[in-house]
Protein backbone atom coordinates (compact mmCIF):
# COMPACT_ATOMS: atom_id res chain seq x y z
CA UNK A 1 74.74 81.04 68.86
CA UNK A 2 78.55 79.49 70.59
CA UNK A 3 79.28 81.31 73.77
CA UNK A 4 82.21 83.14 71.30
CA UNK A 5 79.61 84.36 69.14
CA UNK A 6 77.27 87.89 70.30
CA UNK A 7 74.06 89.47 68.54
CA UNK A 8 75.10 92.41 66.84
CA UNK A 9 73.71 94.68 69.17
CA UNK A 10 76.18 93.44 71.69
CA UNK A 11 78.95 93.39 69.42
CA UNK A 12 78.20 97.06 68.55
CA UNK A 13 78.31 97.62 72.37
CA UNK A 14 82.24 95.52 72.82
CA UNK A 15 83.62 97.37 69.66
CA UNK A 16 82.57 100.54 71.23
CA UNK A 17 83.63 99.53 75.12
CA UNK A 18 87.15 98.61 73.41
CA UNK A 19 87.45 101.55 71.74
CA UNK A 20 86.50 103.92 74.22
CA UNK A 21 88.69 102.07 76.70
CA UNK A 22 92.03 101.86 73.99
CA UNK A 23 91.78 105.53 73.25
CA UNK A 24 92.08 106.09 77.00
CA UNK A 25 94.81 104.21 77.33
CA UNK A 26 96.77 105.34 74.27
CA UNK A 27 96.22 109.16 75.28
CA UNK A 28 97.67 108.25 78.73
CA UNK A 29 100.61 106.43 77.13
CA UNK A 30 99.88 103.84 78.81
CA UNK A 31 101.02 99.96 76.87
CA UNK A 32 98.15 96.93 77.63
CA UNK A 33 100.84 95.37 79.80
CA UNK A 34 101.36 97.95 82.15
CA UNK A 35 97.52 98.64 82.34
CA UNK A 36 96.83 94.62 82.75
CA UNK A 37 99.86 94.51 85.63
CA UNK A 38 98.06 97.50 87.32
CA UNK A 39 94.58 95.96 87.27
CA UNK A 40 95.78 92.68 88.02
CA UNK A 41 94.48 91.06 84.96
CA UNK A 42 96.23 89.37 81.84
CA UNK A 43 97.32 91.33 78.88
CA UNK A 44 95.61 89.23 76.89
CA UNK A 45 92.43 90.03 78.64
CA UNK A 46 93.19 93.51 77.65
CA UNK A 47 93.23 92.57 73.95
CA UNK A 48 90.21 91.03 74.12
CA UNK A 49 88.55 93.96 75.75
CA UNK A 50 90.14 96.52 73.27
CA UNK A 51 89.08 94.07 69.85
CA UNK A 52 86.02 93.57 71.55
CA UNK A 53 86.67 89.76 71.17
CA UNK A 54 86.48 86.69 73.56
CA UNK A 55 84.36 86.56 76.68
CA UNK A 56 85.27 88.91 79.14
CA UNK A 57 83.42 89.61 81.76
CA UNK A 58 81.60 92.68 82.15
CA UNK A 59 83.32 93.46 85.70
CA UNK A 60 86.24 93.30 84.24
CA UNK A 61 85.19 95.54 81.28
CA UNK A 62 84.49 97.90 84.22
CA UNK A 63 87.07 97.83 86.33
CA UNK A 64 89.48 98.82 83.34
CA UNK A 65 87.16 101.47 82.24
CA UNK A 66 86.76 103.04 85.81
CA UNK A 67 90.81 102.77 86.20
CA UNK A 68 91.07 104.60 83.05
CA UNK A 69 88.02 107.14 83.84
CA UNK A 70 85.45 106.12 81.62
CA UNK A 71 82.41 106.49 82.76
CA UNK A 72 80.38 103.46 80.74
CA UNK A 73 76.87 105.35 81.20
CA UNK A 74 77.89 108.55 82.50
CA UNK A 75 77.51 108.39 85.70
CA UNK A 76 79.73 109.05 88.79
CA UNK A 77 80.30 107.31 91.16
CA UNK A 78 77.92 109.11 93.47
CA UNK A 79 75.27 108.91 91.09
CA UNK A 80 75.94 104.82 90.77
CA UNK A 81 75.09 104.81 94.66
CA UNK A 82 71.77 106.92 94.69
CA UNK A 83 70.51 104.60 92.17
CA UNK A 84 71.94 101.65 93.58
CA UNK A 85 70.10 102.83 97.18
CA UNK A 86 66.75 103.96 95.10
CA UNK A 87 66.55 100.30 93.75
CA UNK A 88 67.28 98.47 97.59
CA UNK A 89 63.98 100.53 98.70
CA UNK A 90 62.02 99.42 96.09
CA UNK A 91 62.96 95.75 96.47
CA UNK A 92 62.50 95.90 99.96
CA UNK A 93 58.64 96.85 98.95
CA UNK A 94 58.44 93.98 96.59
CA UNK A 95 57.64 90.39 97.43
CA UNK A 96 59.90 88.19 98.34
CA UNK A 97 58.98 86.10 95.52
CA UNK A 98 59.61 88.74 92.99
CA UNK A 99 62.34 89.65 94.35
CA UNK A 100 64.21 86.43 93.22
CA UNK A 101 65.06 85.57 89.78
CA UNK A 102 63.68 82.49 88.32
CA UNK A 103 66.65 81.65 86.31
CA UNK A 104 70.54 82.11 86.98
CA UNK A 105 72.12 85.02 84.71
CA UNK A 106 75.47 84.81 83.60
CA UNK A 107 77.13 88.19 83.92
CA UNK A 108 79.65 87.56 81.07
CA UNK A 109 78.74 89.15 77.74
């Protein structure tokens, strides 16, 4: 598989990230290069988040869906942090060896 190309589970999940994040937008009136200029990002990088083409990475993906109010997994914020602090304890039980990964992982989809 090229780095362009994604198993069709995780196409599934771009085409419905881009959709959920262009029907946002449109209902705002908002245009991709307004959006892009307000996150700081390329317009282009907006297309390719809306077609659910190209590799974006899944920061960005977020940022652009939190500016627009999406919540991804429906969570809030506030619920994002509990879990966030639930996992720290429970690495901080864990072995130091298990706490590491073994191999790098690339955070773009």
């Amino acid at each position: 598989m090229s780095s362009n190309e994604h198993s069709p589970l995780v196409s599934s999940a771009l085409e419905l990230f881009g959709n959920l994040i262009k029907v946002r937008r449109l209902e705002r009136g908002i245009t991709q290069k307004d959006l892009a200029r307000s996150l700081n990002i390329s317009a282009q990088t907006v297309r390719c988040i809306e077609t659910g083409q190209g590799n974006v990475k899944v920061g960005t993906v977020f940022e652009v869906a939190n500016h627009l109010g999406i919540n991804l997994f429906e969570l809030d914020e506030v619920s994002v942090h509990e879990m966030n602090e639930e996992l720290r304890d429970q690495l901080t039980v864990l072995p130091k060896k298990l706490r590491q990964p073994s191999k790098s992982v690339c955070v773009d989809f």
